[in-house]
Protein backbone atom coordinates (compact mmCIF):
# COMPACT_ATOMS: atom_id res chain seq x y z
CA UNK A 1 30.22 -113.28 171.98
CA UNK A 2 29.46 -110.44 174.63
CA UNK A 3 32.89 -109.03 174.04
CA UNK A 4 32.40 -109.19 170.71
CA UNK A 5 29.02 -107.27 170.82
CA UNK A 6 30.63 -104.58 172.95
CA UNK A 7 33.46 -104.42 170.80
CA UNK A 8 31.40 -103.71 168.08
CA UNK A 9 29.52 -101.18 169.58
CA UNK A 10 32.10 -99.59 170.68
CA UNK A 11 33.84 -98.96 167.36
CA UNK A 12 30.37 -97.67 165.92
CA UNK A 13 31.06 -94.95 168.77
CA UNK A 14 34.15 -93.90 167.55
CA UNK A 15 33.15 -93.98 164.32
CA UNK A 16 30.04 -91.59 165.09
CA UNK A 17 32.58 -89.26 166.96
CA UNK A 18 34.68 -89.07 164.23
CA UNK A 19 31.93 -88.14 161.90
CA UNK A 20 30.41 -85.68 163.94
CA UNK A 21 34.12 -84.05 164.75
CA UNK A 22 34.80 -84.19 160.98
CA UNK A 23 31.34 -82.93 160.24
CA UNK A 24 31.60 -79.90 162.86
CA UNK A 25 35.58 -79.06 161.67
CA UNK A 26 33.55 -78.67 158.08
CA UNK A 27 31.48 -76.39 159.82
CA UNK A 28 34.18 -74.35 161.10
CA UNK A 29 36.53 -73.98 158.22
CA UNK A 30 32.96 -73.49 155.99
CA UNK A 31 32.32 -70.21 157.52
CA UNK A 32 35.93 -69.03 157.70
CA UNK A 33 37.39 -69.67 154.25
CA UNK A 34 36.54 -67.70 151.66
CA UNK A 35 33.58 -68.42 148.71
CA UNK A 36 36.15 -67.21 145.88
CA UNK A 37 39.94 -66.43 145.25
CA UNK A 38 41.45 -64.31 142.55
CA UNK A 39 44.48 -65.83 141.43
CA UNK A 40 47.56 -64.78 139.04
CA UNK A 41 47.11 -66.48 135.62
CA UNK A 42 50.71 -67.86 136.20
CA UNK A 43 49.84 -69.30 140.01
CA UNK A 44 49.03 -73.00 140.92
CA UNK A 45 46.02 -73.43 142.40
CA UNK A 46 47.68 -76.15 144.76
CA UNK A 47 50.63 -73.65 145.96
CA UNK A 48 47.91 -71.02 147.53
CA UNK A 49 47.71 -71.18 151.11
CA UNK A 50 45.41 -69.72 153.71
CA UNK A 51 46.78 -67.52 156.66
CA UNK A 52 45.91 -69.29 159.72
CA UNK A 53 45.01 -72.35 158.42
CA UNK A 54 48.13 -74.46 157.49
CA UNK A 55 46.06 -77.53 158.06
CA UNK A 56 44.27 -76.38 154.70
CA UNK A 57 45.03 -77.22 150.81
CA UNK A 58 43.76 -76.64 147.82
CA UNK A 59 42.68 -79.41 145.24
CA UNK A 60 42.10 -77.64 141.90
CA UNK A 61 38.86 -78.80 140.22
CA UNK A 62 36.64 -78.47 137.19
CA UNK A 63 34.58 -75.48 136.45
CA UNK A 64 37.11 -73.28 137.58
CA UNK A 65 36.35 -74.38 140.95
CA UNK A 66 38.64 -76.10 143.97
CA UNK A 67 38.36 -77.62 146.90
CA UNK A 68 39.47 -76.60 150.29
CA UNK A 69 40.93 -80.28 151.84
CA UNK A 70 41.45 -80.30 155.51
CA UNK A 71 45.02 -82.63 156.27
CA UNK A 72 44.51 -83.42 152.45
CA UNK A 73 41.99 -85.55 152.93
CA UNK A 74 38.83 -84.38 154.03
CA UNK A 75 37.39 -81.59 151.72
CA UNK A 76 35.62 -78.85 153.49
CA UNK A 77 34.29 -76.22 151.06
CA UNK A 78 34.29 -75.29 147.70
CA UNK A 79 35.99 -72.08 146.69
CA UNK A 80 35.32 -70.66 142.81
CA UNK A 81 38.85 -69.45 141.40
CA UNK A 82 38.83 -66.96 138.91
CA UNK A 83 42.51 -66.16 137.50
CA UNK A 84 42.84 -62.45 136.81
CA UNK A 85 46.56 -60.76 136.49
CA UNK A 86 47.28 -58.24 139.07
CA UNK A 87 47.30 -54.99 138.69
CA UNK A 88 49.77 -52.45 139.47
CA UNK A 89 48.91 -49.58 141.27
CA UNK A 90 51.35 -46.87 142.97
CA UNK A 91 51.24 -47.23 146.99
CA UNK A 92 49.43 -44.41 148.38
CA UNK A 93 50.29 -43.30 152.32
CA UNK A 94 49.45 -39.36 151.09
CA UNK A 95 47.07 -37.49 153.66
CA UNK A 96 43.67 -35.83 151.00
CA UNK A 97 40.79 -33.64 152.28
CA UNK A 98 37.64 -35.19 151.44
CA UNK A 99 34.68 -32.55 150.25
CA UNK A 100 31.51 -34.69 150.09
CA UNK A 101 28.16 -32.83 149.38
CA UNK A 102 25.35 -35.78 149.43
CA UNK A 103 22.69 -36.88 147.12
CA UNK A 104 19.73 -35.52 149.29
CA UNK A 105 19.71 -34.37 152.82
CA UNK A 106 20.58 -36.62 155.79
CA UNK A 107 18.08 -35.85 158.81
CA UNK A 108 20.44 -35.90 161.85
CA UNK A 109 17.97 -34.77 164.84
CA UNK A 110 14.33 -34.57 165.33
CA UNK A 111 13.04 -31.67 167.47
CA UNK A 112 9.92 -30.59 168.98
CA UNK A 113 8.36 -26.78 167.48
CA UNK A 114 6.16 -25.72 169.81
CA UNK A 115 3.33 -24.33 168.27
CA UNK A 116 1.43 -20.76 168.95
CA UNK A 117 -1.01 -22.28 171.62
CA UNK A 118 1.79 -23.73 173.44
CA UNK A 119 1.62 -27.13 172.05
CA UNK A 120 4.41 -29.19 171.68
CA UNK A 121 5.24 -31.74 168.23
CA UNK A 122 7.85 -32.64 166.23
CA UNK A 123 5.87 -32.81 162.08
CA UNK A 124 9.15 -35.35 161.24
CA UNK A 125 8.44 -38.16 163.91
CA UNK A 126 4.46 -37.83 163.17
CA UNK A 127 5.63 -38.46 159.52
CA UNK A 128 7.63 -41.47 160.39
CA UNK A 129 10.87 -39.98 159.36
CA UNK A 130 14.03 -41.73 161.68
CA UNK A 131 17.52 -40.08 162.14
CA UNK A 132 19.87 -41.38 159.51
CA UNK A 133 16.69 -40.82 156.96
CA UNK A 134 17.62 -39.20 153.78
CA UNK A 135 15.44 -37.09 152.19
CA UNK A 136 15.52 -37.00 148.47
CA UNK A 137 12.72 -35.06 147.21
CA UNK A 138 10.22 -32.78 148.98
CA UNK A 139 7.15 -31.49 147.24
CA UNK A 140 8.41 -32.81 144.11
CA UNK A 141 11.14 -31.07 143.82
CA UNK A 142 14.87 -32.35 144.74
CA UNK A 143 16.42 -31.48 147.46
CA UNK A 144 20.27 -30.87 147.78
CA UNK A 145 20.50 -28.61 150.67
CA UNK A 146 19.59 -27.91 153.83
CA UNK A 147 18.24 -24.06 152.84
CA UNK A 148 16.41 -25.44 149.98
CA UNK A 149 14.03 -27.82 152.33
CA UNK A 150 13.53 -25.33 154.70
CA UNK A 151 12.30 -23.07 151.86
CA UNK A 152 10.25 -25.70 150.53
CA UNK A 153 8.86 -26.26 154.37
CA UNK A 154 8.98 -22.76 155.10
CA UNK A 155 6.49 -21.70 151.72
CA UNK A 156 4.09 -24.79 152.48
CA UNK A 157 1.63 -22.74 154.25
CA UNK A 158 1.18 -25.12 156.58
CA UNK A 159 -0.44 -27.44 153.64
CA UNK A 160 1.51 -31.35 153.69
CA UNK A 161 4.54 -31.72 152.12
CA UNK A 162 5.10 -34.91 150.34
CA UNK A 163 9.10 -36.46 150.97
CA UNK A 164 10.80 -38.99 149.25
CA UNK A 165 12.48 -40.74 152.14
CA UNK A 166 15.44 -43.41 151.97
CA UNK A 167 16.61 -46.07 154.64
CA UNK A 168 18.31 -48.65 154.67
CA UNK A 169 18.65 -49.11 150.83
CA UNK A 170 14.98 -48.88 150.42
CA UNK A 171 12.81 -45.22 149.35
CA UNK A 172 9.66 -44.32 150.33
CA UNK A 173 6.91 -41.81 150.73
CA UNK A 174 6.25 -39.75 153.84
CA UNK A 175 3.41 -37.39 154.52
CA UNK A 176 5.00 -34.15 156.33
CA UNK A 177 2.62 -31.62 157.88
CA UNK A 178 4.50 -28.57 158.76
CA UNK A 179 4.15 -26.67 162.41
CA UNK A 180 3.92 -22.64 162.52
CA UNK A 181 6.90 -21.87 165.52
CA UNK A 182 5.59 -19.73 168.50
CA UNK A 183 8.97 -18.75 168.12
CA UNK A 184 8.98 -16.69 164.79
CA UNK A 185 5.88 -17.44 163.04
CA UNK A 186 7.65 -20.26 160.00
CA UNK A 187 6.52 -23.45 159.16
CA UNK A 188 8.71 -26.01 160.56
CA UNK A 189 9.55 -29.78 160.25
CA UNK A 190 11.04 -30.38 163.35
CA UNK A 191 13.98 -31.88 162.09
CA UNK A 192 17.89 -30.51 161.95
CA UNK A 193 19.62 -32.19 158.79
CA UNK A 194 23.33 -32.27 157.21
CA UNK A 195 23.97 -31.93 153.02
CA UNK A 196 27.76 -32.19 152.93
CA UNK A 197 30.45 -33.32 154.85
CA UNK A 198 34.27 -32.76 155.39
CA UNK A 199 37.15 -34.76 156.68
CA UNK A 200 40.56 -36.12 156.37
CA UNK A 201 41.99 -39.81 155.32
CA UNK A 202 44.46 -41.65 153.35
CA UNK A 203 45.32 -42.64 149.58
CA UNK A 204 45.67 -46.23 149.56
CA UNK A 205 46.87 -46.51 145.78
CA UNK A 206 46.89 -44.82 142.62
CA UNK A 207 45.88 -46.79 139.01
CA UNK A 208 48.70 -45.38 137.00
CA UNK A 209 47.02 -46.06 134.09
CA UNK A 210 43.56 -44.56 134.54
CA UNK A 211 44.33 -42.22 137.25
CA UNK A 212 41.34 -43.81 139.72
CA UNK A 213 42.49 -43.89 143.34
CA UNK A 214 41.38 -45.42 146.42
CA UNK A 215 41.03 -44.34 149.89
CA UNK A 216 39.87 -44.59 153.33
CA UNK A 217 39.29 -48.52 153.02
CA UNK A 218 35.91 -47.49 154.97
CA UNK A 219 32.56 -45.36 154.05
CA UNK A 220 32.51 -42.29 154.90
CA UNK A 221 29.64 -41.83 158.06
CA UNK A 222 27.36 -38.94 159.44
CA UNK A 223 29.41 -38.21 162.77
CA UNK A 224 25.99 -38.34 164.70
CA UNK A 225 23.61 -40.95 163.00
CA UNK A 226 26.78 -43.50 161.74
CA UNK A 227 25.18 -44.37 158.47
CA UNK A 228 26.79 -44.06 155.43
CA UNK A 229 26.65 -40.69 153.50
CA UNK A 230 25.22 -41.29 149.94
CA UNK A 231 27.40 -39.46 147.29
CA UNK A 232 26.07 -36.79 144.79
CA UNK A 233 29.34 -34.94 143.96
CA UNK A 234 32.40 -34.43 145.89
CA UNK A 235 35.73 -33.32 145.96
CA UNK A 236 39.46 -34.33 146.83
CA UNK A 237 41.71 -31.70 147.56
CA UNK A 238 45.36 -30.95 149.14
CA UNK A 239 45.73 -30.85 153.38
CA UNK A 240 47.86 -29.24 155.24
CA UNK A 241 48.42 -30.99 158.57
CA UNK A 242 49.16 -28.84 161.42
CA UNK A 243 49.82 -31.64 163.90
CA UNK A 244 48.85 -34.88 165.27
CA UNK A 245 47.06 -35.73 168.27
CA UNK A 246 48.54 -38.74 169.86
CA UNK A 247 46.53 -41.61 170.43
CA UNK A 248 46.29 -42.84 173.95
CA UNK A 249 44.44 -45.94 176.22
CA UNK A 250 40.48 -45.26 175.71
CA UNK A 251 41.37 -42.05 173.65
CA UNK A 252 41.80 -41.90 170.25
CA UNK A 253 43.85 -39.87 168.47
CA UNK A 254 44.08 -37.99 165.47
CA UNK A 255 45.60 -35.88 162.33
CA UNK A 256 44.66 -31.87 162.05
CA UNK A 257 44.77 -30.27 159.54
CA UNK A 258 43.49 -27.49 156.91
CA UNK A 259 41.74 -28.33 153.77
CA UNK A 260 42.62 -26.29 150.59
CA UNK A 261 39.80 -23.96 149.21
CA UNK A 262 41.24 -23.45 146.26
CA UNK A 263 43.23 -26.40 145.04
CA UNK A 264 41.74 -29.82 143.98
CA UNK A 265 43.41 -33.23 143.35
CA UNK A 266 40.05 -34.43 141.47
CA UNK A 267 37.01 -36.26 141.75
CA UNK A 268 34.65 -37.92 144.23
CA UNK A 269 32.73 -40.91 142.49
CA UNK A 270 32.04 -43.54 144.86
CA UNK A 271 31.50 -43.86 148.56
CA UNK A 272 31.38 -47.37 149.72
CA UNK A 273 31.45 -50.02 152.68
CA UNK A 274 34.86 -50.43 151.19
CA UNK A 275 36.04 -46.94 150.97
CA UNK A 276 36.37 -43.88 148.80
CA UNK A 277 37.44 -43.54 145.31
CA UNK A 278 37.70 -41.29 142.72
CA UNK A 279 39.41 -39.93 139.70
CA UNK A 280 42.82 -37.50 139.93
CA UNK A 281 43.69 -34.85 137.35
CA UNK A 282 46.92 -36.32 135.32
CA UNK A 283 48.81 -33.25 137.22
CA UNK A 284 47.97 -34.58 140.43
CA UNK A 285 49.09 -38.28 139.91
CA UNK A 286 52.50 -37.23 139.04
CA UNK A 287 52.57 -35.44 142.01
CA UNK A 288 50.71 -37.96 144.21
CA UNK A 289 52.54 -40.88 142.77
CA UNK A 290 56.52 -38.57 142.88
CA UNK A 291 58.54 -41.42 144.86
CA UNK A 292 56.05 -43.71 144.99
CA UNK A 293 56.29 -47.58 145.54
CA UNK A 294 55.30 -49.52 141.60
CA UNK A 295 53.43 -52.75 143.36
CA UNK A 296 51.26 -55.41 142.24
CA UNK A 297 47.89 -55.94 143.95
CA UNK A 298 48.00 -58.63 146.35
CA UNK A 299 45.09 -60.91 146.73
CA UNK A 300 43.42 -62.33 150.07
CA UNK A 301 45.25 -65.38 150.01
CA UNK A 302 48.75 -63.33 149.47
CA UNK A 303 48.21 -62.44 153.39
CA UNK A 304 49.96 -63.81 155.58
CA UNK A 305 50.80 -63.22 159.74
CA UNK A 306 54.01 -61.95 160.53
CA UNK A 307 55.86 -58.41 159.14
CA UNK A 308 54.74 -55.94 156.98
CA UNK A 309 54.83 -52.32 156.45
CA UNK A 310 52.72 -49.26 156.02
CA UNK A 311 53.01 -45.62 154.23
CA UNK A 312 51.53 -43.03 156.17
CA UNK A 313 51.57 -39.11 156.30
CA UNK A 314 51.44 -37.88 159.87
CA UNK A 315 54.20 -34.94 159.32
CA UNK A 316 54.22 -32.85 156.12
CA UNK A 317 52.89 -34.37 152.64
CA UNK A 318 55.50 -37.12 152.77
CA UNK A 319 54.60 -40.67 153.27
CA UNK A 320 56.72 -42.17 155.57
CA UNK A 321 57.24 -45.93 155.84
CA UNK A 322 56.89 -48.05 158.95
CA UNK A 323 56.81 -51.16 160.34
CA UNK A 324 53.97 -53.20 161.15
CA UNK A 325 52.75 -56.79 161.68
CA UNK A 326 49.76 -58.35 160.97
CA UNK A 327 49.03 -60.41 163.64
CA UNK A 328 45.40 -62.36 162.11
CA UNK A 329 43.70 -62.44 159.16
CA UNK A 330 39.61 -63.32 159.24
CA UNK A 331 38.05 -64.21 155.65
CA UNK A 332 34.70 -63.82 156.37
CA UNK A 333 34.22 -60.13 155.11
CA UNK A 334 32.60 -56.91 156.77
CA UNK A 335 36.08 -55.27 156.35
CA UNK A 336 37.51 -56.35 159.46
CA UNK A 337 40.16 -58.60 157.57
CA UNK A 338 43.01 -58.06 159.36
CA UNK A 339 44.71 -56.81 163.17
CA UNK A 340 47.56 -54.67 162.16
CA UNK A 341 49.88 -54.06 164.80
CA UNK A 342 52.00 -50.92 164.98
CA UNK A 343 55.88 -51.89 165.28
CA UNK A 344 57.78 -49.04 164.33
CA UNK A 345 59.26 -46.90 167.74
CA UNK A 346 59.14 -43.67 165.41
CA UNK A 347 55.40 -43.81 164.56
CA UNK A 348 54.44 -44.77 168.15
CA UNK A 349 56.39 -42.02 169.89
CA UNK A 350 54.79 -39.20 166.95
CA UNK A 351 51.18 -40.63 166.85
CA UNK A 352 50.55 -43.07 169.50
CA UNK A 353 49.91 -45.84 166.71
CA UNK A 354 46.70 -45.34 164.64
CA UNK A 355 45.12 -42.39 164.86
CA UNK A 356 42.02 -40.88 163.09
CA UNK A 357 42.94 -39.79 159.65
CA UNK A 358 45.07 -42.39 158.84
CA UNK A 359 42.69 -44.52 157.37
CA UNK A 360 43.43 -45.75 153.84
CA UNK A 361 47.18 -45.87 155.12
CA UNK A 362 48.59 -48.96 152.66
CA UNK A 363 49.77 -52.29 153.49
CA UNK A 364 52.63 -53.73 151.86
CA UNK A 365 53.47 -57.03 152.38
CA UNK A 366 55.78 -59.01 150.40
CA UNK A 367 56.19 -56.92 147.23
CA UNK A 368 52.68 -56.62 147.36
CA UNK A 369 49.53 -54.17 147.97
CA UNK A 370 47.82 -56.34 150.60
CA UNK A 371 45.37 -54.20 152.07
CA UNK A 372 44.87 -50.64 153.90
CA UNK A 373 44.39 -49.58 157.68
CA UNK A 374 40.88 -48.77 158.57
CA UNK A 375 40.09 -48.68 162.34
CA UNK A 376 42.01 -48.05 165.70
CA UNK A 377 41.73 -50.11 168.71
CA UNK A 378 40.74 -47.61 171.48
CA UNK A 379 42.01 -49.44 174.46
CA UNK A 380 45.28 -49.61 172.70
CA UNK A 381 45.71 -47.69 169.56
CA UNK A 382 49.27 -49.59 168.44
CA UNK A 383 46.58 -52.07 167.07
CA UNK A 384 43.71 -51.92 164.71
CA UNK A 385 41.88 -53.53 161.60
CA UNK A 386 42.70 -53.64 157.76
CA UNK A 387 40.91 -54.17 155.20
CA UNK A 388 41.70 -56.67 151.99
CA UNK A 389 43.53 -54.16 149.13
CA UNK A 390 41.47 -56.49 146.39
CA UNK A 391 38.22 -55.93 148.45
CA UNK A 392 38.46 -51.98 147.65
CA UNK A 393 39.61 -53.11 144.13
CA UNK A 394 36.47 -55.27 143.60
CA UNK A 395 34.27 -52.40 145.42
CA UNK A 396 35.71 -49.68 142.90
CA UNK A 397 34.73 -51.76 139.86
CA UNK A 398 31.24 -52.52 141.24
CA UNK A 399 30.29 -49.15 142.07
């Protein structure tokens, strides 16, 4: 009877183990897999497969829902599928200078004035204005350069000025109470800020059919305060690159270049977590898309580890094509979907790898558009992230 008992009991211990291993492998896979997959009209739910995760099926469902099964038998999440056909887009890998002027002003330093008796203040911190702030309006009127708010300061008499003030997705008032400078007598804020910004990146693809484009596969950031620069107007234009700057251990490298004055590709409509985009003049997608790859866009669950390749500009106008691998791929989002690892002996011995510049670069895997290069490791820049290609697609229909 006693080994009975114990017998017993010890199955109901196994049992619990199971359940909680079961229930914390749920767990894992839960945060890991992705809430929804876009799928070809002419796919089978059951044939997708996750990189990584070979362990993991799909069982289609109703509702236009399925369910992730781990070793086909223990479902761990359920994923919404929504079938949408591809699109085909023209593989990018073309360096573009990037002309941004923003919607406001972006306040990049605060500074003390010192004031005729000697007295030290900065009017922006006593207002509760941050670096990174944007300021949209001041005294009412909108503000779209750096010269106009200092006029608007500079004419205040000393009197507050009243700001419309943006962080972190969220505008509010601030109170501003200008300083007269020791210095030269003005009214000052006590604040340096930035109203347009200039760079260089990557196309990532071209719509043939509407002549949108994509690039970057990242926002573009204030070099000094990181956050994202909020768009009013902006311009893409030709570059000429001069040279690259090789990438080395704990020192990145980059493309240089000179951005046209004169000459434009098109427009700047979007600046997102997920990239740029825009709209080219028919002129410049023939030229843009002259010898360019035809591909479908390839959806997150199209990744997969193992070889792939890249267009990239780091010579001339040219995109050049080289090899790559993609050595993880992470569902969870924040744009840090894939480790791309730089293959090809001819890239490494021009560039190092990954250098600055060649963001947006394209990744082609299996006939496909699978994503774009974003970042650079520093400590070894024949590595870096990628970003999802359909995350940039979803990002340029939302915006």
């Amino acid at each position: 009877m006693q080994l009975k008992k114990k017998l017993r009991a010890a199955a109901a211990g196994l049992l619990s183990a199971a359940v909680i291993t079961l229930s914390g492998a749920g767990l894992h896979y839960f945060s890991r897999l992705p809430d929804c997959v876009m799928v070809d009209s002419c796919s089978a739910v059951e044939e997708l497969h996750f990189a990584g995760y070979p362990e993991i099926s799909l069982v289609p469902g109703a509702g236009g829902r399925a369910s992730a099964v781990l070793f086909g038998a223990v479902p761990v999440k359920s994923i919404q599928v929504v079938e949408s056909e591809a699109p085909l887009v023209y593989a990018g890998g073309s360096p573009f200078g990037i002309k941004l002027l923003m919607d406001g002003v972006m306040v990049t330093e605060l500074d003390d004035v010192r004031s005729a008796d000697g007295t030290l203040s900065c009017p922006a911190a006593a207002a509760g204005i941050s670096e990174g702030d944007v300021i949209r309006t001041a005294g009412g009127v909108s503000v779209v350069s750096n010269k106009g708010l200092q006029t608007i300061i500079g004419s205040s008499g000393g009197e507050p000025v009243t700001l419309t003030v943006s962080r972190g997705g969220e505008t509010r008032e601030a109170v501003l109470t200008p300083v007269m400078s020791e210095t030269d007598g003005s009214w000052r804020g006590g604040m340096w800020v930035r109203d347009s910004i200039a760079g260089i990146g990557t196309m990532t693809y071209i719509d043939p059919e509407t002549g949108s484009f994509a690039g970057l596969g990242h926002p573009v950031c204030d070099s000094e305060t990181g956050e994202l620069v909020p768009l009013q107007s902006g311009e893409a234009v030709p570059v000429e690159l001069a040279d690259v700057k090789k990438g080395e251990h704990g020192i990145p490298g980059e493309l240089r270049g000179t951005l046209s004055h004169t000459g434009s590709y098109g427009v700047l409509t979007l600046n997102s977590g997920a990239g740029i985009f825009g709209s080219l003049s028919s002129s410049s997608v023939r030229e843009l898309s002259r010898g360019s790859e035809l591909v479908p866009l390839g959806y997150r669950q199209d990744v997969t580890e193992g070889e792939a390749y890249i267009y990239a500009s780091v010579k001339g106008s040219t995109p050049k094509r080289y090899s790559v691998e993609i050595e993880s791929v992470d569902y969870s989002g924040g744009g840090k979907d894939m480790v791309i690892h730089i293959t090809d002996e001819q890239l490494i011995a021009e560039s190092g790898g990954i250098v600055q510049g060649m963001s947006g670069s394209p990744v082609i895997q299996s006939g496909r558009l699978v994503g774009a290069v974003t970042h650079v490791f520093v400590a070894d820049p024949t590595r870096g992230y990628g970003i999802f290609a359909e995350s940039m697609m979803q990002a340029s229909q939302s915006g």
